[in-house]
N, C-alpha and C. Protein backbone atom coordinates (compact mmCIF):
# COMPACT_ATOMS: atom_id res chain seq x y z
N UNK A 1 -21.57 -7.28 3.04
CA UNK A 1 -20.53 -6.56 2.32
C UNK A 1 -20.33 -7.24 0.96
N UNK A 2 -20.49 -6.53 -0.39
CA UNK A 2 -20.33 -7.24 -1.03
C UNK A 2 -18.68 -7.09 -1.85
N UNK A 3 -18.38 -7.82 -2.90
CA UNK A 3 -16.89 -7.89 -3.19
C UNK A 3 -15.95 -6.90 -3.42
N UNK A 4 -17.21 -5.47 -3.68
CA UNK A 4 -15.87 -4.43 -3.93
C UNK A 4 -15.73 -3.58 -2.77
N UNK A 5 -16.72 -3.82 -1.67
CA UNK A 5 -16.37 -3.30 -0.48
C UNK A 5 -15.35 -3.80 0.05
N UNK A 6 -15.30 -5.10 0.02
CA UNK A 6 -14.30 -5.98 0.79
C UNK A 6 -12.68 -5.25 0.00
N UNK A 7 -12.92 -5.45 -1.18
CA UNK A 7 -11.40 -5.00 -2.08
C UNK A 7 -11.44 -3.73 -1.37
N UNK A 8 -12.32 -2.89 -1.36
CA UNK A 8 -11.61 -1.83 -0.83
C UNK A 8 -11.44 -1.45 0.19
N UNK A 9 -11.91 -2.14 1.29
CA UNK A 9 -11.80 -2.37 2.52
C UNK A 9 -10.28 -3.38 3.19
N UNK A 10 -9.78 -4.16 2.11
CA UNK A 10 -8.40 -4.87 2.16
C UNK A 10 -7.33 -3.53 1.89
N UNK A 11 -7.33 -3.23 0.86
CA UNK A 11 -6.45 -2.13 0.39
C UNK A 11 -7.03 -1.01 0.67
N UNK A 12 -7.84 -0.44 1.53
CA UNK A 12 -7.72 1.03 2.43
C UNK A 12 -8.02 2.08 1.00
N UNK A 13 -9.05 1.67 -0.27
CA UNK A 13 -10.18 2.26 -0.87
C UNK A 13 -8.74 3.16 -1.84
N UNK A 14 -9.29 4.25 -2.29
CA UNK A 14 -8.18 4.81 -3.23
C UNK A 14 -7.47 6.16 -2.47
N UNK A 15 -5.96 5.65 -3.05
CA UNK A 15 -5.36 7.19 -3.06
C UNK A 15 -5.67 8.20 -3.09
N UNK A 16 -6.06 8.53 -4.57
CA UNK A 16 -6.02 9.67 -5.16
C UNK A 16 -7.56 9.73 -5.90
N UNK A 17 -8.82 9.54 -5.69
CA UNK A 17 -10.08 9.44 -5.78
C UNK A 17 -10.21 10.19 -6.92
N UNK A 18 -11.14 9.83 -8.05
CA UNK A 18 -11.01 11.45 -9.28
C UNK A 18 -12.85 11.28 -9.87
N UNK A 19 -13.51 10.94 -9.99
CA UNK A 19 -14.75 10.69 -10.53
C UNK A 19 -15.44 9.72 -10.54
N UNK A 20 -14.80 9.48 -9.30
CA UNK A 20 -15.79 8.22 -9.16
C UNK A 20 -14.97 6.81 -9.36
N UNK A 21 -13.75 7.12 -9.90
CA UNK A 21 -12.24 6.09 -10.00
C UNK A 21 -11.46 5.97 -8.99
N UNK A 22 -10.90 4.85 -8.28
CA UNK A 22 -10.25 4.81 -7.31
C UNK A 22 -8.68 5.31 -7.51
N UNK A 23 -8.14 5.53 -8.49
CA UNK A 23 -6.86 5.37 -9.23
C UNK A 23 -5.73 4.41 -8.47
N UNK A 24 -4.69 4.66 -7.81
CA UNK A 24 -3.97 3.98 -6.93
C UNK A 24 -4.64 3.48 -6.06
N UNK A 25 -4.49 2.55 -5.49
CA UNK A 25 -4.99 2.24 -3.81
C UNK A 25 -4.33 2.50 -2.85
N UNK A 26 -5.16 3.05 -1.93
CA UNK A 26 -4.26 2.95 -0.54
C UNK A 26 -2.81 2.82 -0.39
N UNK A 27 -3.09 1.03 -0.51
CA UNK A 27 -2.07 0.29 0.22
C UNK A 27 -0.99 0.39 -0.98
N UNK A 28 -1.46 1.03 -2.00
CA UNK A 28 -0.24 0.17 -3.27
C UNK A 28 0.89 2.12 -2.91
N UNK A 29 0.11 2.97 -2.76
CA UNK A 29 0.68 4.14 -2.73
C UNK A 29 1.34 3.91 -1.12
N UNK A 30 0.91 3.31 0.08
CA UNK A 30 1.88 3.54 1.07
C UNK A 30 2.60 2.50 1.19
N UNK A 31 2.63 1.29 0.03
CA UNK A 31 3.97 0.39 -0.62
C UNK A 31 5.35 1.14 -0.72
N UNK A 32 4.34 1.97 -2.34
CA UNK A 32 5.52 2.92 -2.87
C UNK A 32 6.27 3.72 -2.26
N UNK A 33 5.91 4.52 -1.28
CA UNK A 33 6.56 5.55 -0.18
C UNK A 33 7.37 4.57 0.79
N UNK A 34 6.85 3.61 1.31
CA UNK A 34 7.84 2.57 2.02
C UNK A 34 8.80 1.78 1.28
N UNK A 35 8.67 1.52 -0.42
CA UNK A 35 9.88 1.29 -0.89
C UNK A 35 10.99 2.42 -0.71
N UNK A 36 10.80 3.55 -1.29
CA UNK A 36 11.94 4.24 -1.29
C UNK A 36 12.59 4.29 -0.44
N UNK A 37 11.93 4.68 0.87
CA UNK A 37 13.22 4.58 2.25
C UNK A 37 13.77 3.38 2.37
N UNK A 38 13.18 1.92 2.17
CA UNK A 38 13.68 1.15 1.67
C UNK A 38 15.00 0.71 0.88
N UNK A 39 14.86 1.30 -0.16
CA UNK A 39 15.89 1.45 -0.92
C UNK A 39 17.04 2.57 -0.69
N UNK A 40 16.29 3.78 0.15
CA UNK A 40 17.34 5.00 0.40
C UNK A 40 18.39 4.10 1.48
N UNK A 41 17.49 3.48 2.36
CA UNK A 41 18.03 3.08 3.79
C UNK A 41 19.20 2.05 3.34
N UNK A 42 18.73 1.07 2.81
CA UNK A 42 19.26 -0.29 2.39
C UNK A 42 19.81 -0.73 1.31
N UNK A 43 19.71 0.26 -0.04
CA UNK A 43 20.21 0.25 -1.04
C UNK A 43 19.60 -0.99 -1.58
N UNK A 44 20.09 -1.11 -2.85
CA UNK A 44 19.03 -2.12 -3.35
C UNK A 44 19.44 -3.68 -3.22
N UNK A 45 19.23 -4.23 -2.29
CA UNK A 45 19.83 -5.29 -2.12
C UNK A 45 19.07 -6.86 -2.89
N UNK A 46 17.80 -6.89 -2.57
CA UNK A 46 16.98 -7.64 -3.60
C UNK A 46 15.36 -7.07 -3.54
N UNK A 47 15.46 -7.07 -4.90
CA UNK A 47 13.68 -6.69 -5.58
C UNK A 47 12.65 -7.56 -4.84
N UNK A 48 12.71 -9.12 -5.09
CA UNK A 48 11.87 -9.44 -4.23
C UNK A 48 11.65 -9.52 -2.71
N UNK A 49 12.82 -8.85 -2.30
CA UNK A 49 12.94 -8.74 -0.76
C UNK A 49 12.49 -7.72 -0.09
N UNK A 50 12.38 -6.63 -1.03
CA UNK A 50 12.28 -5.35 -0.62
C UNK A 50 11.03 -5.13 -1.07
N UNK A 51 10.03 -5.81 -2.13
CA UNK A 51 8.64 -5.57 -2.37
C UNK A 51 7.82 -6.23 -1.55
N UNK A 52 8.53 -7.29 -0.98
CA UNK A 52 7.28 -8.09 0.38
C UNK A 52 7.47 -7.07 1.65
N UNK A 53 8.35 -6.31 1.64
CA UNK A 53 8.76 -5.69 2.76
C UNK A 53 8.53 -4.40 2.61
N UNK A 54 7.81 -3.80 1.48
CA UNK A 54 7.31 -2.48 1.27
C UNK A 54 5.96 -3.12 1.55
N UNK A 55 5.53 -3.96 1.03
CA UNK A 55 3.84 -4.20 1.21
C UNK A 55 3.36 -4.93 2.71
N UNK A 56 4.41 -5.59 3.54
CA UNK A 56 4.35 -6.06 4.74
C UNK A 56 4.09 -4.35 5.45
N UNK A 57 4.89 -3.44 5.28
CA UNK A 57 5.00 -2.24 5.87
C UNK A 57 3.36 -1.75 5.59
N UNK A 58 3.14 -1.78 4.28
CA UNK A 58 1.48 -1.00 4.07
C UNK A 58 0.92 -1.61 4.66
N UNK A 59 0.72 -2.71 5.00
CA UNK A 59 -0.72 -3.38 5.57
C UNK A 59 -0.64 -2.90 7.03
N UNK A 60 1.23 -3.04 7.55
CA UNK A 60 0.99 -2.62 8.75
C UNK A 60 0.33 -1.14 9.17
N UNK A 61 0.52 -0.06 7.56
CA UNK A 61 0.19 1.27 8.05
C UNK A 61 -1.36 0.97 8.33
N UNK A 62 -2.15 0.29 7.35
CA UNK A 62 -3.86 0.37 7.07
C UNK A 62 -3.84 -0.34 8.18
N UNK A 63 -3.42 -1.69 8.84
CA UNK A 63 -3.94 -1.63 10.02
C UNK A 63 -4.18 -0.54 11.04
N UNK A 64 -2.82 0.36 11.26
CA UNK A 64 -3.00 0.91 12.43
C UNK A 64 -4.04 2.34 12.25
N UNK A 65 -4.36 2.51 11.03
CA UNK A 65 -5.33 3.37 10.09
C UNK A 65 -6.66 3.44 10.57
N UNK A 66 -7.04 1.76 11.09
CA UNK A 66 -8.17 1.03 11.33
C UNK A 66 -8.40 1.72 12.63
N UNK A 67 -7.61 1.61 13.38
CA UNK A 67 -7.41 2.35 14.85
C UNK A 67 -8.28 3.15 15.48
């Protein structure tokens, strides 16, 4: 496997795919969707609390992705 398989094999390859460009990744787009409820749920209590905990949430989605 070489290094950009692996990158895209960590972050679950691209979102939104367009010509051959990955644009978003995966994991950074099911961050973003797990911030907001985040923030809907919890209001904004701290930035860095709530961005380890949007991206703790993505990895958990691409794991279970792996499935």
């Amino acid at each position: 496997m070489n290094d950009y398989e692996a990158e895209a094999e960590r972050v679950g390859g691209g979102a939104f795919p367009h010509r051959g460009e990955w644009g978003m990744s995966l994991r950074d787009y099911f961050a973003a969707a797990a911030l907001q409820g985040i923030v809907a749920y919890n209001g904004f209590g701290g930035v860095d609390m709530s961005a380890s905990e949007a991206y703790r949430l993505a990895d958990a989605m691409l794991k279970e992705r792996q499935k």
